[in-house]
PDB file of N, CA and C in Angstrom:
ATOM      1  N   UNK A   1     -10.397  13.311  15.743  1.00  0.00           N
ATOM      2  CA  UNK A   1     -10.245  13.167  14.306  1.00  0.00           C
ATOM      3  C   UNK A   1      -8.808  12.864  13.939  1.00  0.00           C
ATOM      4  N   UNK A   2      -8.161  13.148  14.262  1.00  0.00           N
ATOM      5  CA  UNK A   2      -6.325  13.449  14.220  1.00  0.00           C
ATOM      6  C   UNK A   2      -5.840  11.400  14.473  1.00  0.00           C
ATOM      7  N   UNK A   3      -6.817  10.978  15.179  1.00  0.00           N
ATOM      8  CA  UNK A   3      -6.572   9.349  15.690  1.00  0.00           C
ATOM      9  C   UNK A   3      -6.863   8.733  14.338  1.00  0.00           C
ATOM     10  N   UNK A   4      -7.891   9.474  13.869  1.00  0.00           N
ATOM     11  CA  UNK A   4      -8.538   8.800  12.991  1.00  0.00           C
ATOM     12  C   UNK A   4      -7.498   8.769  11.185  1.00  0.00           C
ATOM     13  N   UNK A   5      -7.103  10.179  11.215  1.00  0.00           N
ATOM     14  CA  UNK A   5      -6.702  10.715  10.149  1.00  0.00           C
ATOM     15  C   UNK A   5      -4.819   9.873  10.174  1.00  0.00           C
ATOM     16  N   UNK A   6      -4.452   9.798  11.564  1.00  0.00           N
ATOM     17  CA  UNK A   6      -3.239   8.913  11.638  1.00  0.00           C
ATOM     18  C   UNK A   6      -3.014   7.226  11.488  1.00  0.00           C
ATOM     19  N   UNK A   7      -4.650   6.656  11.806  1.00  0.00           N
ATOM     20  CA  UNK A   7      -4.344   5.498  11.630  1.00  0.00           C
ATOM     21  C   UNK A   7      -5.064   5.170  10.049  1.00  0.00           C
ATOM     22  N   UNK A   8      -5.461   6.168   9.371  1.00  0.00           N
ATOM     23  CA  UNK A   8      -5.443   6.153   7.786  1.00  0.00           C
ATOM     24  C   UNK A   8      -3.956   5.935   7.268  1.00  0.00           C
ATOM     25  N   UNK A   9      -2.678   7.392   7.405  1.00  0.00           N
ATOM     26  CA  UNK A   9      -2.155   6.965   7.285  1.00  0.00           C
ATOM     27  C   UNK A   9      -1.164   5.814   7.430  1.00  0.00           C
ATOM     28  N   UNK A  10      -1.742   5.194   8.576  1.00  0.00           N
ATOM     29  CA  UNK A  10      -0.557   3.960   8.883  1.00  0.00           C
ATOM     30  C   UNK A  10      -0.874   2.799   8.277  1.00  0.00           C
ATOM     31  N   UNK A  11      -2.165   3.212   7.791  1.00  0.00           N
ATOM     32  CA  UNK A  11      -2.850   1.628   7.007  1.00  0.00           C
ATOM     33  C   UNK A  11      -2.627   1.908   5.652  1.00  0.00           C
ATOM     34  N   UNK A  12      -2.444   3.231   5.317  1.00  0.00           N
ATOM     35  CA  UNK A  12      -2.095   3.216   3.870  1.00  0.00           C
ATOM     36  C   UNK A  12      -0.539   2.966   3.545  1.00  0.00           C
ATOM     37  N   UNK A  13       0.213   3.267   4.503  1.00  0.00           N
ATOM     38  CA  UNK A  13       1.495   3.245   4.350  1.00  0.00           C
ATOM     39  C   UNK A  13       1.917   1.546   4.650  1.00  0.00           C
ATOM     40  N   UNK A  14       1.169   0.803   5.135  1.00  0.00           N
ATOM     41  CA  UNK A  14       1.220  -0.763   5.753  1.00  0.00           C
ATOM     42  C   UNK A  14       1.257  -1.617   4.019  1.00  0.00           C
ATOM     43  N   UNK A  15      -0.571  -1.018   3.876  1.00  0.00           N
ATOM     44  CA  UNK A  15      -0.882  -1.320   2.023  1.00  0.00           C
ATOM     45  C   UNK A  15       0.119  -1.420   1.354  1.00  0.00           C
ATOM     46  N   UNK A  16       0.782  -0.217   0.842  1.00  0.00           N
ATOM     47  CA  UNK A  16       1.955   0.051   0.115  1.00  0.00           C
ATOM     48  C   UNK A  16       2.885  -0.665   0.470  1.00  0.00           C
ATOM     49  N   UNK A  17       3.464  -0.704   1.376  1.00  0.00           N
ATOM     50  CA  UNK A  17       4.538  -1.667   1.875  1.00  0.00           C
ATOM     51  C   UNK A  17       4.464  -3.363   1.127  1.00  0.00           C
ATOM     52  N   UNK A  18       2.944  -3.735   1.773  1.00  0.00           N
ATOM     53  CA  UNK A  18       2.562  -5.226   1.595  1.00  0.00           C
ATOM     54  C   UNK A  18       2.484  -5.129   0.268  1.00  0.00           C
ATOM     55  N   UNK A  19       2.101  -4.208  -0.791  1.00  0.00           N
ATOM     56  CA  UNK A  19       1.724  -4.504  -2.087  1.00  0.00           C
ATOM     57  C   UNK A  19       2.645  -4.397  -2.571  1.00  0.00           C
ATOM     58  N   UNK A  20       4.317  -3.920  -2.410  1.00  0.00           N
ATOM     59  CA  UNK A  20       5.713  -3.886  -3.302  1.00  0.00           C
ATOM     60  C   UNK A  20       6.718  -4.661  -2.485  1.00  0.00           C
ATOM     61  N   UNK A  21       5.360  -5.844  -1.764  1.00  0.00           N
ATOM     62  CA  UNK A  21       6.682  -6.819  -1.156  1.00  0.00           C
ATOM     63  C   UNK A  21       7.209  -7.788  -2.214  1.00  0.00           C
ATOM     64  N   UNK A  22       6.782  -8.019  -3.017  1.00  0.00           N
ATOM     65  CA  UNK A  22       7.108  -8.604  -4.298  1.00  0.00           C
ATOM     66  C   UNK A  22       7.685  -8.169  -5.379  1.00  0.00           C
ATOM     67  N   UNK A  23       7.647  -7.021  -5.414  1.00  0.00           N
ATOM     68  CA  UNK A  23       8.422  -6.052  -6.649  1.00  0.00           C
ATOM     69  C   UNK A  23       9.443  -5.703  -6.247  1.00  0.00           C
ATOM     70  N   UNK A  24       9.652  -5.436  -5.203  1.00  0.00           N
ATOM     71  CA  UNK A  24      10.327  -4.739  -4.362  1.00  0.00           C
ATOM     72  C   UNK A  24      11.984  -5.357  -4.408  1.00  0.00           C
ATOM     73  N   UNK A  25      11.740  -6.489  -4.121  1.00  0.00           N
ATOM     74  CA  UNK A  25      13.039  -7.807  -4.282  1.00  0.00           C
ATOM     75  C   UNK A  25      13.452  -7.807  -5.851  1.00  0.00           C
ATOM     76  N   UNK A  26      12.404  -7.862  -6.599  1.00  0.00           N
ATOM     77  CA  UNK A  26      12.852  -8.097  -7.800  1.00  0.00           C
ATOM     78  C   UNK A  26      13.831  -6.743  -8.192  1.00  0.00           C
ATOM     79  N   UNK A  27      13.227  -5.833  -7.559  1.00  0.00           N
ATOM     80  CA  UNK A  27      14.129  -4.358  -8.464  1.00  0.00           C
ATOM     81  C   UNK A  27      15.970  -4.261  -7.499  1.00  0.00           C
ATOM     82  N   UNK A  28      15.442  -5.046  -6.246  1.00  0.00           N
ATOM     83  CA  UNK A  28      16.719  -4.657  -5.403  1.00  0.00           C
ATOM     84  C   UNK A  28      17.550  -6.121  -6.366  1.00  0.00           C
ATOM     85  N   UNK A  29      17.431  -7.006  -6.567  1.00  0.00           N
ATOM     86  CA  UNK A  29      18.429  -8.278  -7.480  1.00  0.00           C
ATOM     87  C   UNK A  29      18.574  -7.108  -8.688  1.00  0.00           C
ATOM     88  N   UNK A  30      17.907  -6.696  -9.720  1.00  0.00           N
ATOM     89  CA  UNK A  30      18.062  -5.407 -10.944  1.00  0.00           C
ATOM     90  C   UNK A  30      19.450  -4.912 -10.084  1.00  0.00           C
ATOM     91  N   UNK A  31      19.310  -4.191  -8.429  1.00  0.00           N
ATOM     92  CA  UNK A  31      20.056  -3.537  -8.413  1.00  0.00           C
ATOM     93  C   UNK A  31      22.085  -4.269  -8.042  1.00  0.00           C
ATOM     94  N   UNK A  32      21.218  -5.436  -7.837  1.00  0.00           N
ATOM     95  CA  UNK A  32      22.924  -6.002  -7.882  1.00  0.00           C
ATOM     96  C   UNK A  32      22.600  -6.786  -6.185  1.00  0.00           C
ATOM     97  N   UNK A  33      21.955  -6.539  -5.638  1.00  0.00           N
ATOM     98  CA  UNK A  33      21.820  -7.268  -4.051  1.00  0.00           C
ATOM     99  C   UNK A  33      21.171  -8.454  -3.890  1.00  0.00           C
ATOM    100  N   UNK A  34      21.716  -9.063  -3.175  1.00  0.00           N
ATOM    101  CA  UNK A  34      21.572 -10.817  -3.306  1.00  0.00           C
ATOM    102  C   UNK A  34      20.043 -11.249  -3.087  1.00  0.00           C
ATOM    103  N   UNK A  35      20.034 -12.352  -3.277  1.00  0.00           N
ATOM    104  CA  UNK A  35      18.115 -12.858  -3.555  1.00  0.00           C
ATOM    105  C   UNK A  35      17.970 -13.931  -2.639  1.00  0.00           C
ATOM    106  N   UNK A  36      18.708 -14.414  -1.761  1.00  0.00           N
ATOM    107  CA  UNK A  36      18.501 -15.491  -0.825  1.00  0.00           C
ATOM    108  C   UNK A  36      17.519 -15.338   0.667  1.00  0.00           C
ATOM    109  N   UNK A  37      17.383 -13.530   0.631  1.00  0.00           N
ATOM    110  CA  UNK A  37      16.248 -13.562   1.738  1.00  0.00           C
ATOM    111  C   UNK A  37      14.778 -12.966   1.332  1.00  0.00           C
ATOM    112  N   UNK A  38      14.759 -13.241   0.011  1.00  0.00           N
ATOM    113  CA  UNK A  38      13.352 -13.133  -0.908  1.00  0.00           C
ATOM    114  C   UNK A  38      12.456 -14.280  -0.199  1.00  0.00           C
ATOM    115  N   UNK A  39      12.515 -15.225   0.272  1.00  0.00           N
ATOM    116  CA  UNK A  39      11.642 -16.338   0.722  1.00  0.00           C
ATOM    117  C   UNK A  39      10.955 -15.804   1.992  1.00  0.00           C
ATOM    118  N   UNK A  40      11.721 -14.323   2.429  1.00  0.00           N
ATOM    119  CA  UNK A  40      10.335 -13.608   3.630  1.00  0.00           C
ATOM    120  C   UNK A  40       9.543 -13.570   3.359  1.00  0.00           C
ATOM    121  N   UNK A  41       9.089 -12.824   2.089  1.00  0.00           N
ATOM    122  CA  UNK A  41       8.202 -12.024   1.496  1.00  0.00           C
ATOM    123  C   UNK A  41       7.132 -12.682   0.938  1.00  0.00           C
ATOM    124  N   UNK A  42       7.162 -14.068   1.083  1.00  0.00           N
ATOM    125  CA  UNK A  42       6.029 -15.405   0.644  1.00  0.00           C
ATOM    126  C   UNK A  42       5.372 -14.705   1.805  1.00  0.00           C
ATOM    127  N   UNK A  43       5.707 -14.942   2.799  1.00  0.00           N
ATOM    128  CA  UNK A  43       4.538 -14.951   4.006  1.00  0.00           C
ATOM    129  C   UNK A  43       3.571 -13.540   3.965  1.00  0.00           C
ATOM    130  N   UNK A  44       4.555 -12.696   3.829  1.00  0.00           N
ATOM    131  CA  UNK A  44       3.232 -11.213   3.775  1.00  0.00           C
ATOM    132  C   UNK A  44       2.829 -11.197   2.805  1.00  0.00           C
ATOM    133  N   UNK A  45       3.172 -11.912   1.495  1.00  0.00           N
ATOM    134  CA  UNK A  45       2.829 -11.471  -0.202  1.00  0.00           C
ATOM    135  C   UNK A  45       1.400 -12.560   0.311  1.00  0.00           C
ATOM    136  N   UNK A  46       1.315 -13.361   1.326  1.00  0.00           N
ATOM    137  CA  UNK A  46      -0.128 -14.171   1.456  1.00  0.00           C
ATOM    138  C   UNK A  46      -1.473 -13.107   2.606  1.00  0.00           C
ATOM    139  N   UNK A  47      -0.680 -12.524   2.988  1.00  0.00           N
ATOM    140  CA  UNK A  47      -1.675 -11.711   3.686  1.00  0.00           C
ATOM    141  C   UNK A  47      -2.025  -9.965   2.698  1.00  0.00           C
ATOM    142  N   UNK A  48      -1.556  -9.974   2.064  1.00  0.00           N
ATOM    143  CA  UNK A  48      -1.682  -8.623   1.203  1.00  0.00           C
ATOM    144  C   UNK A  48      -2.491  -7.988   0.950  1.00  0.00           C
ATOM    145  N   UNK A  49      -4.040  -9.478   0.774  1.00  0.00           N
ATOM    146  CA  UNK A  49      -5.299  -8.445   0.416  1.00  0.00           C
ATOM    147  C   UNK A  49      -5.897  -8.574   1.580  1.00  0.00           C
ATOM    148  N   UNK A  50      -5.896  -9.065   2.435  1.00  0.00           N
ATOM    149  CA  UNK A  50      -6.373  -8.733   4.300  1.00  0.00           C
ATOM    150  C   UNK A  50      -6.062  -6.993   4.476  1.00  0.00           C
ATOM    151  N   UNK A  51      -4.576  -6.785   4.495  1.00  0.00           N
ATOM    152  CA  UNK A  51      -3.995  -5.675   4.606  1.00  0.00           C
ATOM    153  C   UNK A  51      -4.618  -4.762   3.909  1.00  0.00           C
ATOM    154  N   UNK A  52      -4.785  -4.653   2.417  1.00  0.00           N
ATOM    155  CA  UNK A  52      -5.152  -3.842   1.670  1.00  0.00           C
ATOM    156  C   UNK A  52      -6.748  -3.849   2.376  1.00  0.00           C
ATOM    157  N   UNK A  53      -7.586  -4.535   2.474  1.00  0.00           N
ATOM    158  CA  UNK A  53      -8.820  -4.132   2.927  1.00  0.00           C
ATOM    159  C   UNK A  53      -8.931  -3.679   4.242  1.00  0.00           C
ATOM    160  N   UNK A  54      -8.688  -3.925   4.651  1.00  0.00           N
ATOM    161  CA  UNK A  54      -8.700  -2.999   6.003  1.00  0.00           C
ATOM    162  C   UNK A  54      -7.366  -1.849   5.915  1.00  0.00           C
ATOM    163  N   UNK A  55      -6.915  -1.465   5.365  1.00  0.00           N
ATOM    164  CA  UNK A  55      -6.231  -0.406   4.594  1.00  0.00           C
ATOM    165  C   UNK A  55      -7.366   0.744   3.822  1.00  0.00           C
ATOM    166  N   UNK A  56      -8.281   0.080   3.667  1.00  0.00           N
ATOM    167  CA  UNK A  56      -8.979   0.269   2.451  1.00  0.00           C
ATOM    168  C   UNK A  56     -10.303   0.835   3.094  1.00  0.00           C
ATOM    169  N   UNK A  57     -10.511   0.327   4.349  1.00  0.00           N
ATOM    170  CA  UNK A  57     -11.584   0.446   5.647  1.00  0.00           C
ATOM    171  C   UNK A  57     -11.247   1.566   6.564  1.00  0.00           C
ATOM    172  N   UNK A  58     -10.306   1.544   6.474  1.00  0.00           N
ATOM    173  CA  UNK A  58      -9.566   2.947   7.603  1.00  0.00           C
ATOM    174  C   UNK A  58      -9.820   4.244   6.361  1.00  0.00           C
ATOM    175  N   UNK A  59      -9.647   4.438   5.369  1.00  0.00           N
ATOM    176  CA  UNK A  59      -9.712   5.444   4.837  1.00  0.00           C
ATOM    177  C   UNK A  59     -11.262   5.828   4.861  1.00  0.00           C
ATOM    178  N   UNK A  60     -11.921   4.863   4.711  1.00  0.00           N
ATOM    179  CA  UNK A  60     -13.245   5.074   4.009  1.00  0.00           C
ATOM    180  C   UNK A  60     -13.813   6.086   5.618  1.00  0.00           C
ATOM    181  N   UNK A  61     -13.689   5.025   6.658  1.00  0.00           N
ATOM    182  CA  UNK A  61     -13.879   5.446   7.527  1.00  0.00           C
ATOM    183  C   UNK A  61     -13.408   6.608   8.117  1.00  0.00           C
ATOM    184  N   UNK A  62     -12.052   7.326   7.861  1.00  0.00           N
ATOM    185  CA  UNK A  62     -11.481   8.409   7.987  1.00  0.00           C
ATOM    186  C   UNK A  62     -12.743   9.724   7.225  1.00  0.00           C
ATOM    187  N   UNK A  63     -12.904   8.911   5.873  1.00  0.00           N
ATOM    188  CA  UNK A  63     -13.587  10.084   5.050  1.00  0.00           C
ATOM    189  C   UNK A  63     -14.390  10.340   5.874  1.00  0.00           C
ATOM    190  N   UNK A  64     -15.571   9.175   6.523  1.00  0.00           N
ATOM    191  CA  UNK A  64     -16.619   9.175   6.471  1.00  0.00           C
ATOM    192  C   UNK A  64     -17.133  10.558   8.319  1.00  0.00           C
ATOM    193  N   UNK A  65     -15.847   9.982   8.886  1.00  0.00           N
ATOM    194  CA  UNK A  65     -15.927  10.281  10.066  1.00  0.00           C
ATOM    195  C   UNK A  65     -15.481  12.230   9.863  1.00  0.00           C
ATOM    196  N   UNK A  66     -14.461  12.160   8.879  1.00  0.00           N
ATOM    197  CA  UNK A  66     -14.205  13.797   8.650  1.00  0.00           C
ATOM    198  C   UNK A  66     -15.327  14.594   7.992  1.00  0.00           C
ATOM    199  N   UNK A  67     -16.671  13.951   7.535  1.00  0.00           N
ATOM    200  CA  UNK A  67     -17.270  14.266   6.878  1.00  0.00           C
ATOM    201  C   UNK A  67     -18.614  14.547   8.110  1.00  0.00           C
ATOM    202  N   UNK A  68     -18.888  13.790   9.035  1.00  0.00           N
ATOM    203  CA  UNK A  68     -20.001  13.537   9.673  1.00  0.00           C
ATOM    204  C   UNK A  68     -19.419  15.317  11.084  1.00  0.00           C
ATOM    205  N   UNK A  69     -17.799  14.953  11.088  1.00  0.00           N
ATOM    206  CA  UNK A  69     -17.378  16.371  11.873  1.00  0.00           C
ATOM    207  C   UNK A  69     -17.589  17.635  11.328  1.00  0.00           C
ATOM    208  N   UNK A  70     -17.544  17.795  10.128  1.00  0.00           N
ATOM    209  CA  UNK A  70     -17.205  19.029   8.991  1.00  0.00           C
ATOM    210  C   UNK A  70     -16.082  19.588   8.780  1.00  0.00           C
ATOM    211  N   UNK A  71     -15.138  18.545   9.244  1.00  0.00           N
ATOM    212  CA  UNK A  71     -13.514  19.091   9.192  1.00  0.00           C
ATOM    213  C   UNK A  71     -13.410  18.145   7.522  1.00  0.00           C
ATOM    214  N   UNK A  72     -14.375  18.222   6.710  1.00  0.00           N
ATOM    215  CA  UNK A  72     -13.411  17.600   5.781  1.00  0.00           C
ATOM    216  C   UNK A  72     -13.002  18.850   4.369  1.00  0.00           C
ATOM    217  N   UNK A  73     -13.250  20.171   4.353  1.00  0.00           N
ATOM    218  CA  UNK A  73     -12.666  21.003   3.740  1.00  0.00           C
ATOM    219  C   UNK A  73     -11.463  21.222   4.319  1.00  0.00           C
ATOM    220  N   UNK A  74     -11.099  21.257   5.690  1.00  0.00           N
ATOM    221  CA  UNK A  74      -9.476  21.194   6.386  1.00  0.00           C
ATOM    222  C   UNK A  74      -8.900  20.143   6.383  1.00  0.00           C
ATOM    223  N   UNK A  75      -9.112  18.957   6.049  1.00  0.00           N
ATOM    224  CA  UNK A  75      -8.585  17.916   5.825  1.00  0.00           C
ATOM    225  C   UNK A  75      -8.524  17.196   4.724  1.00  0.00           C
ATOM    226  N   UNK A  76      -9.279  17.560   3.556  1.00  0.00           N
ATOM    227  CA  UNK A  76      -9.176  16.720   2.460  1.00  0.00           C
ATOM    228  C   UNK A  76      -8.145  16.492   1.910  1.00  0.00           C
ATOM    229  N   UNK A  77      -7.356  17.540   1.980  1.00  0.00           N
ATOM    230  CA  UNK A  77      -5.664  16.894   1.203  1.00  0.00           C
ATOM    231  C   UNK A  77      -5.076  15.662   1.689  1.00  0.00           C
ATOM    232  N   UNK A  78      -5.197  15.856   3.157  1.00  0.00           N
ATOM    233  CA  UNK A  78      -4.256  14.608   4.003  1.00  0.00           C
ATOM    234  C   UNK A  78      -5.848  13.270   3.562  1.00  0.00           C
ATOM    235  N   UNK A  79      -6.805  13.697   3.310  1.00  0.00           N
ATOM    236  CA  UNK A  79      -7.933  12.548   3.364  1.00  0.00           C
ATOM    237  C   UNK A  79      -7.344  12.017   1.447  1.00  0.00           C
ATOM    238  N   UNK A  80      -6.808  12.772   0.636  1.00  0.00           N
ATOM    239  CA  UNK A  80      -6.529  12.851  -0.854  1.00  0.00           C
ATOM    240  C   UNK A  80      -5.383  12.133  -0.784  1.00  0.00           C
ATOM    241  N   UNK A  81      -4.032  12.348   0.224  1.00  0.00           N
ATOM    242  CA  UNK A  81      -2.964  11.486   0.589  1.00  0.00           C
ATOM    243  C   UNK A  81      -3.044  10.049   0.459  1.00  0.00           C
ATOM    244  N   UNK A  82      -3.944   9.824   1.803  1.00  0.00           N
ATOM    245  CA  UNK A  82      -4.136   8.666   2.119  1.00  0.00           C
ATOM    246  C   UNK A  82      -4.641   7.433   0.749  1.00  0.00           C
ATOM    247  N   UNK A  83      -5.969   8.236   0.197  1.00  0.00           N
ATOM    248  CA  UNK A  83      -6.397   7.437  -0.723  1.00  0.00           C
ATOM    249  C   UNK A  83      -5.941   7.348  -2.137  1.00  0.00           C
ATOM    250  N   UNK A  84      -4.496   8.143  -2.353  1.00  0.00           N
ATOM    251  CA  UNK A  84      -3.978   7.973  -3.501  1.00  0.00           C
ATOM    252  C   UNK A  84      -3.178   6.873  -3.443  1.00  0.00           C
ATOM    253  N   UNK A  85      -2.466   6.783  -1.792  1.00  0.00           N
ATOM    254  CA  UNK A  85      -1.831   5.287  -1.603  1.00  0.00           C
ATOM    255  C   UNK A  85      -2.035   4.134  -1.613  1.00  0.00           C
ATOM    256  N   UNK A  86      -3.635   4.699  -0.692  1.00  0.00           N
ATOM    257  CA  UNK A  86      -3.889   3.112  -1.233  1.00  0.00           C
ATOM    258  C   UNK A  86      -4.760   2.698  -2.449  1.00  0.00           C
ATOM    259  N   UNK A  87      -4.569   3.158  -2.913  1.00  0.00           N
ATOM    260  CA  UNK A  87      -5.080   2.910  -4.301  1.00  0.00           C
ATOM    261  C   UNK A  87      -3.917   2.704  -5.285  1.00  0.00           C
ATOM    262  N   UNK A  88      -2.642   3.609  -5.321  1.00  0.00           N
ATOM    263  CA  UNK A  88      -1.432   2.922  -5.327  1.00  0.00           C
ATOM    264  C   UNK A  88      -1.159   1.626  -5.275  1.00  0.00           C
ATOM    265  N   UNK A  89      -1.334   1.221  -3.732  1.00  0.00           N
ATOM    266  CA  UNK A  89      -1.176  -0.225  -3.479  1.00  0.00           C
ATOM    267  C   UNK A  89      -2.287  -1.326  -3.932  1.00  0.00           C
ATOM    268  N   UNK A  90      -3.197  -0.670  -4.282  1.00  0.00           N
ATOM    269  CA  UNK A  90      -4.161  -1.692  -5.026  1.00  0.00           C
ATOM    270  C   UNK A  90      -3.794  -2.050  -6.745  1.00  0.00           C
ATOM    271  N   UNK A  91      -3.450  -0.641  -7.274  1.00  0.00           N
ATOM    272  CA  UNK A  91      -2.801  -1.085  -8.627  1.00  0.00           C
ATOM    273  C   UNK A  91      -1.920  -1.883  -8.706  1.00  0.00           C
ATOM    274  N   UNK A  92      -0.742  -1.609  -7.640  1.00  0.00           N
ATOM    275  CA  UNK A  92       0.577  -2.066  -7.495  1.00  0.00           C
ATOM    276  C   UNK A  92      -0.008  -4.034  -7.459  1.00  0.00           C
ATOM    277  N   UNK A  93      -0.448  -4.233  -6.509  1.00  0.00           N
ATOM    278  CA  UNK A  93      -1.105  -5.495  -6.104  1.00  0.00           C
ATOM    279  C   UNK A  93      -1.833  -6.406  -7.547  1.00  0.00           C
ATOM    280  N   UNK A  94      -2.828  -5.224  -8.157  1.00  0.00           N
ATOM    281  CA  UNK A  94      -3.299  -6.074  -9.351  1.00  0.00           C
ATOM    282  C   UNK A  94      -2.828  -6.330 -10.816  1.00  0.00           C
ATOM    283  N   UNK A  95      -1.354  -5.608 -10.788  1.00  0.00           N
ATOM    284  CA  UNK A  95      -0.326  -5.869 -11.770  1.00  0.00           C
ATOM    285  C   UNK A  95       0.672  -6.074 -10.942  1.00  0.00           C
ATOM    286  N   UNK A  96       0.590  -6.953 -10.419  1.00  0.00           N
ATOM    287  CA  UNK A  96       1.730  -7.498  -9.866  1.00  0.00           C
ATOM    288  C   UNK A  96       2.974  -8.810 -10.777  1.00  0.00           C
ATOM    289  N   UNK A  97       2.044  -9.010 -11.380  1.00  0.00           N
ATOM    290  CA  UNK A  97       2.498 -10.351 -12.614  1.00  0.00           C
ATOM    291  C   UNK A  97       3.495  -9.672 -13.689  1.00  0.00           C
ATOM    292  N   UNK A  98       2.609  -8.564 -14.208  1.00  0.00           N
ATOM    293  CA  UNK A  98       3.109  -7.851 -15.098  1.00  0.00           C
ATOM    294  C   UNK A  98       4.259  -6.512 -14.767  1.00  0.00           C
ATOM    295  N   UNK A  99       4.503  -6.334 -13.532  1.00  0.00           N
ATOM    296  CA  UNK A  99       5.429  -5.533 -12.528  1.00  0.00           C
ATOM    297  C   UNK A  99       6.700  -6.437 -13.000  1.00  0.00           C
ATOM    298  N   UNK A 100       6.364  -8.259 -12.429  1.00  0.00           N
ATOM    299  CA  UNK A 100       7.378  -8.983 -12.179  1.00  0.00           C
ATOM    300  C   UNK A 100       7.344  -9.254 -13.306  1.00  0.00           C
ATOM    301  N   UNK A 101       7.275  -9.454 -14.687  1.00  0.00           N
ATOM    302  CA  UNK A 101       7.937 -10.146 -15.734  1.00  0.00           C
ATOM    303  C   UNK A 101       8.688  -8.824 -16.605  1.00  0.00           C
ATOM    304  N   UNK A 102       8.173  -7.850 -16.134  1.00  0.00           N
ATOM    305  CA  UNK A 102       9.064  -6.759 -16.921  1.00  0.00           C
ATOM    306  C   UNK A 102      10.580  -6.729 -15.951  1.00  0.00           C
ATOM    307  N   UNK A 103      10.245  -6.470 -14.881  1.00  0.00           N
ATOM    308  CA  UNK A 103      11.699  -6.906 -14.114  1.00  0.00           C
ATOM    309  C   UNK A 103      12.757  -7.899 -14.470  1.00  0.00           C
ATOM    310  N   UNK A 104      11.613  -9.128 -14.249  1.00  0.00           N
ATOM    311  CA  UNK A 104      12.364 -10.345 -14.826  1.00  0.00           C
ATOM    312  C   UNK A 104      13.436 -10.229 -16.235  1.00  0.00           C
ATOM    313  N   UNK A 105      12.553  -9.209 -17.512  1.00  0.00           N
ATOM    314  CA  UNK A 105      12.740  -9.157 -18.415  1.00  0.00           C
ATOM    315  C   UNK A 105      14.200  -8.094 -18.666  1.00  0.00           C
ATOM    316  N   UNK A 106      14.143  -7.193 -17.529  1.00  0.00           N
ATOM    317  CA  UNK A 106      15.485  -6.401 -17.591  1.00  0.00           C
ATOM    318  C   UNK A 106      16.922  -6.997 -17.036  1.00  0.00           C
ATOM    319  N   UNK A 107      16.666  -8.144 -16.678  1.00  0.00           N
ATOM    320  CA  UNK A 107      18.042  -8.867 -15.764  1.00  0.00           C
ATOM    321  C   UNK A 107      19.014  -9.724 -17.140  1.00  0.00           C
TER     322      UNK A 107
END
């Protein structure tokens, strides 16, 4: 279970990552740091919802598997972790437009 419950978190923490690869630049230029290696972040900002779904597949499957053991009263917090992130990264992802024009809008 512990395999299972770790590669939740690594897919939720992957999610998050991929879903503020775009915001992410915008707030570090806010913070004064240069914008010339923003043109990485095209390439993962195209794989984002791959990531997020199978981000999204590891949890379910985490639940499903802590649930079929009966470890999921000892585990639901870390199972509550996982799926607040990525769900995080799914908001983050579907206001992403509106993330970046308020940014835009503070420079």
């Amino acid at each position: 279970m512990q395999k299972y419950l770790s590669l939740s978190y690594i897919g939720s923490l992957s999610a998050l990552g991929v879903a503020t690869c775009c915001v992410l630049p915008m707030t570090m230029m806010l913070l004064g740091l240069g914008g010339s290696w923003i043109a990485i972040f095209g390439q993962i900002a195209a794989a984002s919802y791959y990531v997020l779904a199978v981000s999204t597949a590891l949890v379910a499957i985490s639940w499903l598997v802590s649930y079929q053991r009966g470890s999921l009263p000892k585990l639901k917090w870390w199972l509550l972790g996982t799926t607040a992130m990525t769900g995080l990264a799914w908001v983050v992802v579907s206001h992403e437009a509106r993330i970046n024009d308020f940014l835009i809008m503070q420079m």
